[in-house]
N, C-alpha and C. Protein backbone atom coordinates (compact mmCIF):
# COMPACT_ATOMS: atom_id res chain seq x y z
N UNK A 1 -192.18 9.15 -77.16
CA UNK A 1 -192.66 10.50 -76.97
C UNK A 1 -192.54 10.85 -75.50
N UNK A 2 -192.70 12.41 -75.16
CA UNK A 2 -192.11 12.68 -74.00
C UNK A 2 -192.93 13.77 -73.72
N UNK A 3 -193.38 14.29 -72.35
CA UNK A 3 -193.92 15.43 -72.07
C UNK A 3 -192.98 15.35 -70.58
N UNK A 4 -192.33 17.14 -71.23
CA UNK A 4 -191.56 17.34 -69.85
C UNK A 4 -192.09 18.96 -69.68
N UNK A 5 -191.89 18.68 -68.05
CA UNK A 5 -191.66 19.99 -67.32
C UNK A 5 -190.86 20.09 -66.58
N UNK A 6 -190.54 21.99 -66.41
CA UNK A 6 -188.97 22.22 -65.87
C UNK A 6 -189.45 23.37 -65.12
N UNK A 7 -188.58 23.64 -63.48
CA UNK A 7 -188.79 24.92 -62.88
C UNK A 7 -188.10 25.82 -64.04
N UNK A 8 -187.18 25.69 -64.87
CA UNK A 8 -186.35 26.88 -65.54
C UNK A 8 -187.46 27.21 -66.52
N UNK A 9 -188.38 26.61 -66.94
CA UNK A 9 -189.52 26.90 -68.21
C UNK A 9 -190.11 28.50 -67.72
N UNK A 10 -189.93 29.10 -68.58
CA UNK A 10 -190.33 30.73 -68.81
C UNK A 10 -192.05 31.01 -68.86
N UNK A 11 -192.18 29.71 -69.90
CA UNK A 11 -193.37 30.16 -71.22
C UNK A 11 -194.65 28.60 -69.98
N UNK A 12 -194.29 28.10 -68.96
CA UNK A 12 -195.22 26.89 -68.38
C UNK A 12 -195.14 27.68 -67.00
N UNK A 13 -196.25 27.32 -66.10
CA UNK A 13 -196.09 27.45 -64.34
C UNK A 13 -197.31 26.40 -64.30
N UNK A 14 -196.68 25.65 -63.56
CA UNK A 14 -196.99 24.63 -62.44
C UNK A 14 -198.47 25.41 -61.77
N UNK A 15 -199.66 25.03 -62.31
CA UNK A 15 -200.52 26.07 -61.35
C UNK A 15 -200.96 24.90 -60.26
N UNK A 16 -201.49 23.74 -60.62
CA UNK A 16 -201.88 22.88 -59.63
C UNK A 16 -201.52 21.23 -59.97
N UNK A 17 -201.61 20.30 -59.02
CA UNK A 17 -201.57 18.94 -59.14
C UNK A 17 -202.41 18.74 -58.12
N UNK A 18 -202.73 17.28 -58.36
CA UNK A 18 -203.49 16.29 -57.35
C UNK A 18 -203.19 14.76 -57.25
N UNK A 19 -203.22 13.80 -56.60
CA UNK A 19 -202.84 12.66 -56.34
C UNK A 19 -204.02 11.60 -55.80
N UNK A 20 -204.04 10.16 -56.60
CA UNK A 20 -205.39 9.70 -55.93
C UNK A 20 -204.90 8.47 -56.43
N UNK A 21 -205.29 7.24 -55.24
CA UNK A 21 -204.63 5.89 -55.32
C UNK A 21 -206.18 5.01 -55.21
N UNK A 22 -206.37 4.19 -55.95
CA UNK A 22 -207.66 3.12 -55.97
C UNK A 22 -207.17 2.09 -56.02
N UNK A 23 -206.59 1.67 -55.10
CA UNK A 23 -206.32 -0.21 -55.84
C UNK A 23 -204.87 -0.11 -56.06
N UNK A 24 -205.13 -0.95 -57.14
CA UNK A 24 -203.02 -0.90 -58.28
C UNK A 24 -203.45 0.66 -59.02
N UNK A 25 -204.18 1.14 -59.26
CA UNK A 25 -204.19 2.51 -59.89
C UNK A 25 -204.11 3.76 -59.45
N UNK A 26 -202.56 4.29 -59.93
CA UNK A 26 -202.47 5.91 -58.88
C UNK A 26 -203.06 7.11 -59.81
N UNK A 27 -203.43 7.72 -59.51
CA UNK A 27 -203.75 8.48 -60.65
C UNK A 27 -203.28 9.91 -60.54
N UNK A 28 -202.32 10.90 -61.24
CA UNK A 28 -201.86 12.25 -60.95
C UNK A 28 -202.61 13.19 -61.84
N UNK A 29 -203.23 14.31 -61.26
CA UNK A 29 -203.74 15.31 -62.40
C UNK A 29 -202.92 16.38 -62.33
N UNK A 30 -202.52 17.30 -63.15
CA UNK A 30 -201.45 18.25 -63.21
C UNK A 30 -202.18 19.41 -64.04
N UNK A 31 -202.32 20.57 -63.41
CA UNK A 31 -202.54 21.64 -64.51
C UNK A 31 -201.75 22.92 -64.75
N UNK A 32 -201.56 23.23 -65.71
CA UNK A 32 -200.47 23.90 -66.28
C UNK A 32 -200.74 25.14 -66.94
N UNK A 33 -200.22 26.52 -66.97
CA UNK A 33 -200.43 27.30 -67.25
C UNK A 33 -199.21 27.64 -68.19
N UNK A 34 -199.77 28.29 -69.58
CA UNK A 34 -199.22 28.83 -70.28
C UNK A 34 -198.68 29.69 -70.81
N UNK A 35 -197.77 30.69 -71.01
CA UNK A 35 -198.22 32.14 -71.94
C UNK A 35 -197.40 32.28 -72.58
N UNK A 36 -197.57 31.37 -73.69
CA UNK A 36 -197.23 31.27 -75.04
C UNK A 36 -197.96 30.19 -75.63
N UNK A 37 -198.49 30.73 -76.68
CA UNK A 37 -199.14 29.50 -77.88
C UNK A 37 -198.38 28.40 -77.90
N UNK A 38 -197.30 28.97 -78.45
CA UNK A 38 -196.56 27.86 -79.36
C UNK A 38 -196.26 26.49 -78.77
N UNK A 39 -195.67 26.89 -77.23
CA UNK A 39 -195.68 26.25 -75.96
C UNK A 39 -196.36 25.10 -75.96
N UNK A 40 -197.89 25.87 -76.27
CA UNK A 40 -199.59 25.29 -75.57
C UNK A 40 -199.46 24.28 -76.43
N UNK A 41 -199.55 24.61 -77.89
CA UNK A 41 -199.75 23.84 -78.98
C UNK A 41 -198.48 22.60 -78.91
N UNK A 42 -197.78 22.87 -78.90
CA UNK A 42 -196.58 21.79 -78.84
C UNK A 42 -196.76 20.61 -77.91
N UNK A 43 -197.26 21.09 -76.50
CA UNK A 43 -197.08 20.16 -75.33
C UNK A 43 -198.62 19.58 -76.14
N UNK A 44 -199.85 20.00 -76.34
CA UNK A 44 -200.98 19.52 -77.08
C UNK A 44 -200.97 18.34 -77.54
N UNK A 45 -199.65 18.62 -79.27
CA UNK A 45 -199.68 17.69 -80.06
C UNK A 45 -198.94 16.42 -79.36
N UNK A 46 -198.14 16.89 -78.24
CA UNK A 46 -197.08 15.55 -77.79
C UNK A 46 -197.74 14.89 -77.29
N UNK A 47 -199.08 15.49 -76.28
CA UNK A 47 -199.96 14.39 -75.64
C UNK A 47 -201.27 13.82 -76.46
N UNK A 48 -201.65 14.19 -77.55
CA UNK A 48 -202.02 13.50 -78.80
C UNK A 48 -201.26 12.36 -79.50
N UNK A 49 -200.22 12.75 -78.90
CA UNK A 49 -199.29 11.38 -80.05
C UNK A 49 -198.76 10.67 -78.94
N UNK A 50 -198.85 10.91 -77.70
CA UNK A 50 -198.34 9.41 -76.40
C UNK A 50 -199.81 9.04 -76.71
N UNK A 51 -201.04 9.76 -76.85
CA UNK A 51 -202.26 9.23 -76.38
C UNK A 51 -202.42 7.81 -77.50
N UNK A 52 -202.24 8.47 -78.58
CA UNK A 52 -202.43 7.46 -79.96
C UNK A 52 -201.51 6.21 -80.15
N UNK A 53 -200.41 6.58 -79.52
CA UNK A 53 -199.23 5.50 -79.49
C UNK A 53 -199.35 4.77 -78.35
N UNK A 54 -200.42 4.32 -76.98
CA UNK A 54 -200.87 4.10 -75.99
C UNK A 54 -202.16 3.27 -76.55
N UNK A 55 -202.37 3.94 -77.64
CA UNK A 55 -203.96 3.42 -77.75
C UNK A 55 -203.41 2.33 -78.73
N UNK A 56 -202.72 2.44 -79.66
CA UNK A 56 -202.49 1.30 -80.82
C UNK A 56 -201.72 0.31 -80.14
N UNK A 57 -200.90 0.39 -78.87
CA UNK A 57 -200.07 -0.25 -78.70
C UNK A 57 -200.68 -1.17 -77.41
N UNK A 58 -202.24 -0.71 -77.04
CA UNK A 58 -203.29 -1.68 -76.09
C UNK A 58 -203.17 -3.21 -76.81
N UNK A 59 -202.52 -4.16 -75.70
CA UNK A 59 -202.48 -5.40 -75.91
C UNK A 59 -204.07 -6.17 -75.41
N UNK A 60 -204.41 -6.89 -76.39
CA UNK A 60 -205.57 -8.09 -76.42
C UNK A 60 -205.80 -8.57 -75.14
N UNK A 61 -206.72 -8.68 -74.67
CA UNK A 61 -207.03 -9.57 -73.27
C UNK A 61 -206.58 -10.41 -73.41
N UNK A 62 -205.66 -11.09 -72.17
CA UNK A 62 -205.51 -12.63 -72.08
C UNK A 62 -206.89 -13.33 -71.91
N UNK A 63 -206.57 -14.44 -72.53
CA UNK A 63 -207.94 -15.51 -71.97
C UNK A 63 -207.22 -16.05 -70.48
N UNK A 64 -208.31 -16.28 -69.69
CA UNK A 64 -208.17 -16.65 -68.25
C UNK A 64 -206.80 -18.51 -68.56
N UNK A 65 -206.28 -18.72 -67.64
CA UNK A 65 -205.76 -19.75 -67.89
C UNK A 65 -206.09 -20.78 -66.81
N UNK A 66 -207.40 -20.62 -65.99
CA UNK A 66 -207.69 -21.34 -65.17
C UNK A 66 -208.94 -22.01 -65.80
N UNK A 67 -208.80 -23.73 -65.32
CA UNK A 67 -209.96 -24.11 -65.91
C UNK A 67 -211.29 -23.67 -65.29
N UNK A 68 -212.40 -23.75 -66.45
CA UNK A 68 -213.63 -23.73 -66.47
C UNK A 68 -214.19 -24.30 -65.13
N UNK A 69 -214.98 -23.80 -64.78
CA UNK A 69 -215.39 -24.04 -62.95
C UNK A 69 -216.66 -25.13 -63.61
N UNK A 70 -216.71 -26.36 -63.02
CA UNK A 70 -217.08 -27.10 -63.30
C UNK A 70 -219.07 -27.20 -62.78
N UNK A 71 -220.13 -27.22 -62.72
CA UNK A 71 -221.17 -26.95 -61.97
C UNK A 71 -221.94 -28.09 -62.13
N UNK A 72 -222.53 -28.13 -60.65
CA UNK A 72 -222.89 -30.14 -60.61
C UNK A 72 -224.62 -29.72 -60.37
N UNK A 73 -225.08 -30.55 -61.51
CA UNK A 73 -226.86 -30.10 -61.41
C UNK A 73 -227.27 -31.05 -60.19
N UNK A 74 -228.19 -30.04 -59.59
CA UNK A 74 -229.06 -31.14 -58.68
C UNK A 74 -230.08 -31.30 -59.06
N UNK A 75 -230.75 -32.97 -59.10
CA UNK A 75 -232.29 -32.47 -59.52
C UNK A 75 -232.98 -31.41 -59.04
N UNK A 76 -234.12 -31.32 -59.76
CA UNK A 76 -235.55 -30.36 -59.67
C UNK A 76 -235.98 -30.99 -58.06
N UNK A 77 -236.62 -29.46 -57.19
CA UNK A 77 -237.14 -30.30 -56.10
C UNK A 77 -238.41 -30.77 -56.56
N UNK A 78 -239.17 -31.41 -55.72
CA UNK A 78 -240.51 -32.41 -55.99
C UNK A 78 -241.54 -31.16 -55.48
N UNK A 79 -242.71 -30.75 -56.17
CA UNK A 79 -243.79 -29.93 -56.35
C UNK A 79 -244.15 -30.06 -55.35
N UNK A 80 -244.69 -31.08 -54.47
CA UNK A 80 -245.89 -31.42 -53.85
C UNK A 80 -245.08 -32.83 -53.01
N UNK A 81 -245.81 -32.78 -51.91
CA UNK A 81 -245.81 -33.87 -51.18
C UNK A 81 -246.58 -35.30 -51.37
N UNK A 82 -246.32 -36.39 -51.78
CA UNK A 82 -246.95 -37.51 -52.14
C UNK A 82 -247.94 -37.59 -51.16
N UNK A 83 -249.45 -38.33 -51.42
CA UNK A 83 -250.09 -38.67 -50.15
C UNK A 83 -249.73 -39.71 -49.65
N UNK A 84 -250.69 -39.68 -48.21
CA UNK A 84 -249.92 -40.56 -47.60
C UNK A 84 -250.27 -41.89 -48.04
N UNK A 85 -249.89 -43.13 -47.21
CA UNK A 85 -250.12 -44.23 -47.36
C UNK A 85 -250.90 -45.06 -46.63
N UNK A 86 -251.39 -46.02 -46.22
CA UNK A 86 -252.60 -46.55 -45.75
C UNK A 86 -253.12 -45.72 -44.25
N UNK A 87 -253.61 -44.58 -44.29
CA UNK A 87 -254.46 -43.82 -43.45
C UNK A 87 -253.11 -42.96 -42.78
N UNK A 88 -253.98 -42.77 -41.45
CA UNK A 88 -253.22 -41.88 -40.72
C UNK A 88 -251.93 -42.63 -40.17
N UNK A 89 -250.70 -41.80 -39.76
CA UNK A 89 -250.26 -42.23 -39.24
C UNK A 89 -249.61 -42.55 -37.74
């Protein structure tokens, strides 16, 4: 599936875009003006059916392939200080 736009398009105008980068993710917003239905409705259903064919075609998480991080218990600390031993010291 395909959603195109063209300067020669009669019935679309280009009213605005925007651009925004986070990380590995760019993200473009585009808004589009119409004046014609048929147009509206058409470009609609095409991005209904990339959306659905995007969504069924979401692959399963990999499981991690690094081993399990291993964690080493230390004993419990001791409550209280033992008393002392034959008097002061």
């Amino acid at each position: 599936m395909m959603f195109l736009l063209t300067a020669e398009d009669e019935n679309m105008r280009l009213k605005s875009y925007s651009a925004t980068i986070k990380g590995k993710i760019s993200v473009m917003k585009i808004e589009i003006e119409y004046s014609g239905h048929d147009e509206f409705n058409w470009a609609l259903h095409n991005l209904r059916q990339i959306e659905a064919a995007q969504k069924a075609a979401k692959p399963a998480k990999e499981k991690s392939l690094k081993a399990p991080v291993q964690r080493l218990a230390l004993p419990a600390p001791a409550k209280a200080l033992p008393p002392p031993k034959g008097g002061e010291a």
